[in-house]
PDB file of N, CA and C in Angstrom:
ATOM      1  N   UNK A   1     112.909  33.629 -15.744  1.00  0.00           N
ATOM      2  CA  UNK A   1     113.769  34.416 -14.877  1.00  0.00           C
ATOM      3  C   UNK A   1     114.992  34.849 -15.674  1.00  0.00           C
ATOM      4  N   UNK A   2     115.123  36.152 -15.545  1.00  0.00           N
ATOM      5  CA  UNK A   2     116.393  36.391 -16.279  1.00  0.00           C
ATOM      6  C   UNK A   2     117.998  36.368 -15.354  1.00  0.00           C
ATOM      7  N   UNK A   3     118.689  35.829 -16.044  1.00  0.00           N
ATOM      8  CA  UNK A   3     120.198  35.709 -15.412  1.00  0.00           C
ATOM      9  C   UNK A   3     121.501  36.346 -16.049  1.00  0.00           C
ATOM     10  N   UNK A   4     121.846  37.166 -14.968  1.00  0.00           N
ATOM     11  CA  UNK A   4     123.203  37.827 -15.845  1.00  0.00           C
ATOM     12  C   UNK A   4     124.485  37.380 -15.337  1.00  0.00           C
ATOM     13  N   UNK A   5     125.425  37.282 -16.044  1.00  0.00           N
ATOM     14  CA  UNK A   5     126.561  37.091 -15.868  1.00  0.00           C
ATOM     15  C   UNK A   5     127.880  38.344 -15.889  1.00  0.00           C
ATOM     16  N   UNK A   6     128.981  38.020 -14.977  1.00  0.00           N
ATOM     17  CA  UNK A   6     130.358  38.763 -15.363  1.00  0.00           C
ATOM     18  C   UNK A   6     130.647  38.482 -16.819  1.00  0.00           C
ATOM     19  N   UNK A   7     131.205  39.284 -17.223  1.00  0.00           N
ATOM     20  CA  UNK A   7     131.618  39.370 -18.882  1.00  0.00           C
ATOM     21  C   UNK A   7     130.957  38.924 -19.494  1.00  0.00           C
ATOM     22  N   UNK A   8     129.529  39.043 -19.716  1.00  0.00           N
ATOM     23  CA  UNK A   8     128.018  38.518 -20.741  1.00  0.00           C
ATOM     24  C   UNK A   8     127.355  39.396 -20.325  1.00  0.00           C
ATOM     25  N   UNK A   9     127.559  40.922 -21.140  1.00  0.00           N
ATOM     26  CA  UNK A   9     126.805  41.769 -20.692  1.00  0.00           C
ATOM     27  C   UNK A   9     125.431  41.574 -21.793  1.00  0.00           C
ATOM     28  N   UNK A  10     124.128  41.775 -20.975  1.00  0.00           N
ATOM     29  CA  UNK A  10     123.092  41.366 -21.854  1.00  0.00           C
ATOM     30  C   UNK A  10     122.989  42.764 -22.754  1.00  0.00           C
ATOM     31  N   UNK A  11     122.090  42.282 -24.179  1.00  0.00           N
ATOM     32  CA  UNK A  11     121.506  43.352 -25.416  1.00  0.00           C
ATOM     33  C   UNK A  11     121.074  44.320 -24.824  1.00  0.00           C
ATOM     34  N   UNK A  12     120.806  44.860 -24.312  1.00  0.00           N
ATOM     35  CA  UNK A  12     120.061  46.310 -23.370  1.00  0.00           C
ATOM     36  C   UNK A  12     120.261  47.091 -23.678  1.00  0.00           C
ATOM     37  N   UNK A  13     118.808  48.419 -23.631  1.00  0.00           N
ATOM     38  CA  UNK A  13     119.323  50.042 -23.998  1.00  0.00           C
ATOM     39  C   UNK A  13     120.061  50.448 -22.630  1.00  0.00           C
ATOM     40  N   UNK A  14     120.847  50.787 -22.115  1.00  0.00           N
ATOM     41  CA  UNK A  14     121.291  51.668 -21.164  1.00  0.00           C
ATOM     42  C   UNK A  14     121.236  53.085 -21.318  1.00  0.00           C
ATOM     43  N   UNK A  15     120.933  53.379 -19.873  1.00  0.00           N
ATOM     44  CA  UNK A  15     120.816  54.856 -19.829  1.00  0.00           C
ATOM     45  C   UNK A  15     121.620  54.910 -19.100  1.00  0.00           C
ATOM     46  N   UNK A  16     122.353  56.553 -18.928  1.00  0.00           N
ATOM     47  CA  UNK A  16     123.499  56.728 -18.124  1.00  0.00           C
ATOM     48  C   UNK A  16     123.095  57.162 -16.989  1.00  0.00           C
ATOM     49  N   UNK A  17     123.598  57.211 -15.586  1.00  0.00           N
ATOM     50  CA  UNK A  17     123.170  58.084 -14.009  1.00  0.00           C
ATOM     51  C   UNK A  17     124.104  57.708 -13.758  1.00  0.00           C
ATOM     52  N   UNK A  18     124.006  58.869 -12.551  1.00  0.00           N
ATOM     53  CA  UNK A  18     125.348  59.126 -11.620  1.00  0.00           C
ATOM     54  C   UNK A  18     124.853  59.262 -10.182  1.00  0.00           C
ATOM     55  N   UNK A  19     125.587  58.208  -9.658  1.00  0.00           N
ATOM     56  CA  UNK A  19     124.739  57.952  -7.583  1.00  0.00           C
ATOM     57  C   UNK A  19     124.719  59.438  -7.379  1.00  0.00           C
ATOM     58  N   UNK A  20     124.018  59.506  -6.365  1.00  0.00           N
ATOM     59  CA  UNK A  20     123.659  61.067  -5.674  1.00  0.00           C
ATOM     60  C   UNK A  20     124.614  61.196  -4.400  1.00  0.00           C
ATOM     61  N   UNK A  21     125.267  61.911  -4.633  1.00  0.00           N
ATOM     62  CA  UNK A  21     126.242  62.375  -3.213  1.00  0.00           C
ATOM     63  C   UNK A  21     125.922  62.443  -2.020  1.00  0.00           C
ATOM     64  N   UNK A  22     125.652  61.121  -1.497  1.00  0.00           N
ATOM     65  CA  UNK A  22     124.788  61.155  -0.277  1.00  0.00           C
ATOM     66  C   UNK A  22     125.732  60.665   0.589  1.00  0.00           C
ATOM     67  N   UNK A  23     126.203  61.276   2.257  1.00  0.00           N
ATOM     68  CA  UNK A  23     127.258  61.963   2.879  1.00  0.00           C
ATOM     69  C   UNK A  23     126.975  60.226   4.016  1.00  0.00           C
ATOM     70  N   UNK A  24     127.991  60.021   4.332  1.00  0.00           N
ATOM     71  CA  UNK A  24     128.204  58.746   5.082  1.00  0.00           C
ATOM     72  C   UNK A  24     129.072  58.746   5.878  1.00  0.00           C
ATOM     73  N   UNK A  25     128.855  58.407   7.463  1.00  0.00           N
ATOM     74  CA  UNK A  25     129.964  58.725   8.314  1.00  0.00           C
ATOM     75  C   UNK A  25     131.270  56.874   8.033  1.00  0.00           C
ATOM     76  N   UNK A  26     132.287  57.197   8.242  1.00  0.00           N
ATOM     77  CA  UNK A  26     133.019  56.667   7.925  1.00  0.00           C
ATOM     78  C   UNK A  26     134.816  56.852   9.268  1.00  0.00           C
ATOM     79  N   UNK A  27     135.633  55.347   9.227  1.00  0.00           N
ATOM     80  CA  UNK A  27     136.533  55.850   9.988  1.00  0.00           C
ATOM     81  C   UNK A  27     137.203  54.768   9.286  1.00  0.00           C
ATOM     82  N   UNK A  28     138.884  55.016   9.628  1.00  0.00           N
ATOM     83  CA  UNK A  28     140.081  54.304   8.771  1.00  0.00           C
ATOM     84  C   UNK A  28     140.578  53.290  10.104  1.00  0.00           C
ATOM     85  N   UNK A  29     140.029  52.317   9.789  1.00  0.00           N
ATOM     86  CA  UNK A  29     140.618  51.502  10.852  1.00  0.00           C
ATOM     87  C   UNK A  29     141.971  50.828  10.587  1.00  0.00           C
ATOM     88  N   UNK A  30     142.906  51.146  11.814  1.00  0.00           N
ATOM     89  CA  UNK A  30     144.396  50.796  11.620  1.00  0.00           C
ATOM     90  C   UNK A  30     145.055  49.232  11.992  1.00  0.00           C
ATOM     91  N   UNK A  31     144.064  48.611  12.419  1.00  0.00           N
ATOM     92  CA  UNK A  31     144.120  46.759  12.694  1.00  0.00           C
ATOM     93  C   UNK A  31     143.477  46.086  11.669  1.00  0.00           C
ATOM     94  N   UNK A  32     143.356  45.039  11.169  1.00  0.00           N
ATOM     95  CA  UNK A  32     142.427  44.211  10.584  1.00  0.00           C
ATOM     96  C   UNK A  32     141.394  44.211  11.169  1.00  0.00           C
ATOM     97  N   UNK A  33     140.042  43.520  10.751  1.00  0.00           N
ATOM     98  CA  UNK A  33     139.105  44.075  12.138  1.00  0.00           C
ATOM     99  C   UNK A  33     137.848  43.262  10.612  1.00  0.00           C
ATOM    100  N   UNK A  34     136.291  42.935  11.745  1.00  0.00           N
ATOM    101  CA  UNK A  34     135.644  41.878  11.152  1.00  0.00           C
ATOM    102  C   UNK A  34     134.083  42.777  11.517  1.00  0.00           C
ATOM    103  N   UNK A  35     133.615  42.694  10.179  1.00  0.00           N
ATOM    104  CA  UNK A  35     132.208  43.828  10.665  1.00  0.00           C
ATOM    105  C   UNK A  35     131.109  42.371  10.235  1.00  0.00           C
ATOM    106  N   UNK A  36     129.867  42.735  10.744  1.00  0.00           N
ATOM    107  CA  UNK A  36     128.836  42.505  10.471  1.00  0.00           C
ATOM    108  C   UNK A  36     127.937  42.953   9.375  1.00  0.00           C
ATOM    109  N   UNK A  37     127.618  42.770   8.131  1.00  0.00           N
ATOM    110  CA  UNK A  37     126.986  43.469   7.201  1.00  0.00           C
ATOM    111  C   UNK A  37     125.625  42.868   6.841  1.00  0.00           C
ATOM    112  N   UNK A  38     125.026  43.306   5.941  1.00  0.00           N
ATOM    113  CA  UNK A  38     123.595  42.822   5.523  1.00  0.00           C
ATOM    114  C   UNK A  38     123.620  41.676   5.108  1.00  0.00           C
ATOM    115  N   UNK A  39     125.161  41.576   4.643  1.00  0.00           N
ATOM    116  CA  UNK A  39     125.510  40.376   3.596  1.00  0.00           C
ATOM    117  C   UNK A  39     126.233  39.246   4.839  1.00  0.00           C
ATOM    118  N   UNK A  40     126.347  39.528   5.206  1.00  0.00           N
ATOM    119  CA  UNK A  40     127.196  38.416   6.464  1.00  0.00           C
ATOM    120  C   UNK A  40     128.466  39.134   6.830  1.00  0.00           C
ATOM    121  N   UNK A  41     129.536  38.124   7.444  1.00  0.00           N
ATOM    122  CA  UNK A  41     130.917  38.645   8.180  1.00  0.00           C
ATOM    123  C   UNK A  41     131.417  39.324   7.104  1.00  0.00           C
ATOM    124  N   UNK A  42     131.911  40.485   7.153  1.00  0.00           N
ATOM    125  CA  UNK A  42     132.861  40.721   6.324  1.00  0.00           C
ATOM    126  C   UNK A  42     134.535  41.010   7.121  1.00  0.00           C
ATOM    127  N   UNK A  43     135.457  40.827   5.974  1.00  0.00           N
ATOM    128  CA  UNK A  43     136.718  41.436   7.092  1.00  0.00           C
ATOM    129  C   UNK A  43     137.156  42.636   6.241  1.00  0.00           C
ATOM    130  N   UNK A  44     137.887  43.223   7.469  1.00  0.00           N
ATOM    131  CA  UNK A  44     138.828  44.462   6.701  1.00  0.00           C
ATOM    132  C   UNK A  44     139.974  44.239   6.855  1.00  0.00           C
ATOM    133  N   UNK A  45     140.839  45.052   5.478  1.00  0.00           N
ATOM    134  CA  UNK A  45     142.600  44.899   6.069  1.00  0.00           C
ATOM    135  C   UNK A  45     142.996  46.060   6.983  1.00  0.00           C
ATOM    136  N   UNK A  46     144.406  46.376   7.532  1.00  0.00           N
ATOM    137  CA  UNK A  46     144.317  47.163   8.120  1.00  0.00           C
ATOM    138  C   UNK A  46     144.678  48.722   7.306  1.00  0.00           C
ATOM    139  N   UNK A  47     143.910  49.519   7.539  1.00  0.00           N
ATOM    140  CA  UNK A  47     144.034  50.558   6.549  1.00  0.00           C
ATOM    141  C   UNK A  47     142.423  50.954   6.050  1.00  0.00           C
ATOM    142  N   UNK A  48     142.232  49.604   5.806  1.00  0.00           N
ATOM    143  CA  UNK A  48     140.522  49.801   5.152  1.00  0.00           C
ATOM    144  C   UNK A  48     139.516  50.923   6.200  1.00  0.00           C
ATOM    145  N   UNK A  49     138.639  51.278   5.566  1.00  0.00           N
ATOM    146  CA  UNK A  49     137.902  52.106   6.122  1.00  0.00           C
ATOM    147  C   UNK A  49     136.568  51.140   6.630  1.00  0.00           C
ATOM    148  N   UNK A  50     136.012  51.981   7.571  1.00  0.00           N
ATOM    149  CA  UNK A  50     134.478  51.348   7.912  1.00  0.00           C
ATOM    150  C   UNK A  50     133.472  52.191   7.565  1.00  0.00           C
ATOM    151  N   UNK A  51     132.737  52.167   6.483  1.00  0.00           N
ATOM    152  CA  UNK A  51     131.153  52.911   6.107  1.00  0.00           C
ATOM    153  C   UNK A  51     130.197  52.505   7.609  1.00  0.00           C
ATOM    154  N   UNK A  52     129.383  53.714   7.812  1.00  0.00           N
ATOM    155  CA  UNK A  52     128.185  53.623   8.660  1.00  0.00           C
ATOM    156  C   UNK A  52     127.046  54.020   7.588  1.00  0.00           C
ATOM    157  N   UNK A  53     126.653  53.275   7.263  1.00  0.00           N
ATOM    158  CA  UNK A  53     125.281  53.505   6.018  1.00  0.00           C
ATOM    159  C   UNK A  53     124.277  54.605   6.333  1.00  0.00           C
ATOM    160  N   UNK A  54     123.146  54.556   5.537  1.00  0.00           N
ATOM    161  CA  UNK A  54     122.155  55.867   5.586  1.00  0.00           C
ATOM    162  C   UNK A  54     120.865  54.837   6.842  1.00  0.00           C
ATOM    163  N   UNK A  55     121.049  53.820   6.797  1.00  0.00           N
ATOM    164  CA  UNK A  55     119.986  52.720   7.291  1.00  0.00           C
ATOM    165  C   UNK A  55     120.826  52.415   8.654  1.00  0.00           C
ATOM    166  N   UNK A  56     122.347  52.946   9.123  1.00  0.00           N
ATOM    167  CA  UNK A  56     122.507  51.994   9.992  1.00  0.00           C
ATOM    168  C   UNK A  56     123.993  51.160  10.143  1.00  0.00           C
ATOM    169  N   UNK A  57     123.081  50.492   8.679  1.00  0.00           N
ATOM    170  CA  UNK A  57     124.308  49.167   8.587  1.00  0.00           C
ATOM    171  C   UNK A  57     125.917  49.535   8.241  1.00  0.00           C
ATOM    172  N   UNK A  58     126.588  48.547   8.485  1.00  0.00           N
ATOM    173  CA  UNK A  58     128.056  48.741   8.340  1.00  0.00           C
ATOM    174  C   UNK A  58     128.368  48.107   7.203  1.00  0.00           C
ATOM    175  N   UNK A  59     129.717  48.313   6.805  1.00  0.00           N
ATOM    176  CA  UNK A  59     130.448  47.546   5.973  1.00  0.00           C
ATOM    177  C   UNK A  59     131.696  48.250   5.701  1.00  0.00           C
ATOM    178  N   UNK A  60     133.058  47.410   5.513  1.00  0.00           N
ATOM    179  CA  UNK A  60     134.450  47.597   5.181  1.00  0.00           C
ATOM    180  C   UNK A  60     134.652  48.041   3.660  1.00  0.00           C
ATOM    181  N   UNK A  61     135.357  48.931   3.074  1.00  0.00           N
ATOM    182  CA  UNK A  61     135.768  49.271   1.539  1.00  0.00           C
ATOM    183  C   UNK A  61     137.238  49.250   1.967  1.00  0.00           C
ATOM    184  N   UNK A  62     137.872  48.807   0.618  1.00  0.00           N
ATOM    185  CA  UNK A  62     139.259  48.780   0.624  1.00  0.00           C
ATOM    186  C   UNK A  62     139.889  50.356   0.335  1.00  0.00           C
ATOM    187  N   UNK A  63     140.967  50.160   1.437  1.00  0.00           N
ATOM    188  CA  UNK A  63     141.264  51.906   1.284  1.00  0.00           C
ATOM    189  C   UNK A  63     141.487  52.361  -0.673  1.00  0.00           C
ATOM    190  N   UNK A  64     141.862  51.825  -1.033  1.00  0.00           N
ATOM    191  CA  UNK A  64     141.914  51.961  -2.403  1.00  0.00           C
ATOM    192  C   UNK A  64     141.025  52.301  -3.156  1.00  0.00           C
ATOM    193  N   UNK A  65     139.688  51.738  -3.105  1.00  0.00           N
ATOM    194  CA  UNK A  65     138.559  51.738  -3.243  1.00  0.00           C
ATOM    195  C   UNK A  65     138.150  53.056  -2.525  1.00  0.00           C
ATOM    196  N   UNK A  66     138.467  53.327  -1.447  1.00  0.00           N
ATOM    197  CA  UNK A  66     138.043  54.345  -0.827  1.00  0.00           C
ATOM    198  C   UNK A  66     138.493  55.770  -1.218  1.00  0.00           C
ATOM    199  N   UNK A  67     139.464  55.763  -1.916  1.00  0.00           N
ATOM    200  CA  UNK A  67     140.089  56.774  -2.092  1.00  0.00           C
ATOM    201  C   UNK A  67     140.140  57.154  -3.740  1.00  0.00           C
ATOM    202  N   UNK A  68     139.156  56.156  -4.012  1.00  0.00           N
ATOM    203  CA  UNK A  68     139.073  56.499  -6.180  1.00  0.00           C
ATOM    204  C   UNK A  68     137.488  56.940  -5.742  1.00  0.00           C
ATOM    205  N   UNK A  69     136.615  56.665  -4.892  1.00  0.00           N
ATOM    206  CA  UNK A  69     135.254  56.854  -4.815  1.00  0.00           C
ATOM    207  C   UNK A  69     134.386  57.565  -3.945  1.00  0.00           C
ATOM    208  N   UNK A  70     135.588  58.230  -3.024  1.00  0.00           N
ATOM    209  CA  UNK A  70     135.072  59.198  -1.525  1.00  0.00           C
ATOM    210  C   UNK A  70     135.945  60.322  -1.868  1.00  0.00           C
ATOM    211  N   UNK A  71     135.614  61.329  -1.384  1.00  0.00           N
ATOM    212  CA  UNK A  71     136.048  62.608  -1.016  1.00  0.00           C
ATOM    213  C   UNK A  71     135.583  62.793   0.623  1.00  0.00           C
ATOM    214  N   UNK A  72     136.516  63.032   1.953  1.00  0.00           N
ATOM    215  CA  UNK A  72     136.164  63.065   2.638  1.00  0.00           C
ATOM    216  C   UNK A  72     135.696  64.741   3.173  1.00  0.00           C
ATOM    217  N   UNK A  73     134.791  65.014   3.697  1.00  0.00           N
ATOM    218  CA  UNK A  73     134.339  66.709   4.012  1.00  0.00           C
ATOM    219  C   UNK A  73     134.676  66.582   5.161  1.00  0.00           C
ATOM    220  N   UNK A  74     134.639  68.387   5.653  1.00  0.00           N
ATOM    221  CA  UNK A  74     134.949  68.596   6.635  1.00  0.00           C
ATOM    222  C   UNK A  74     133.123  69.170   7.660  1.00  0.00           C
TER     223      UNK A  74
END
């Protein structure tokens, strides 16, 4: 079984890609607030946004995060 670690990046060729711009409804929630995800409870701070996935599922990104990696459309 192979195992990788943070900062032990393994010998590997890498190839480069770039995710596909695939459009996700989303809202900026202004309380702290506690979602349900694939992964278990997650929480948000207040500010953080809530993703509605392509499947459904939810999950919290930190507005910070949200705002180096979303462009929101109209």
């Amino acid at each position: 079984m192979l195992m990788f670690s943070k900062g032990n990046l393994p010998d590997l060729v890498y190839k480069k890609a770039v995710k596909k711009p695939i459009p996700v409804n989303c809202v900026q929630i202004n309380k702290p607030f506690v979602v349900e995800t694939l992964e278990g409870l997650m929480k948000g701070k207040k500010g953080d946004w809530l993703i509605l996935g392509i499947h459904g599922e939810m999950y919290p990104i930190d507005n910070e995060i949200f705002q180096l990696t979303y462009d929101l459309v109209n």
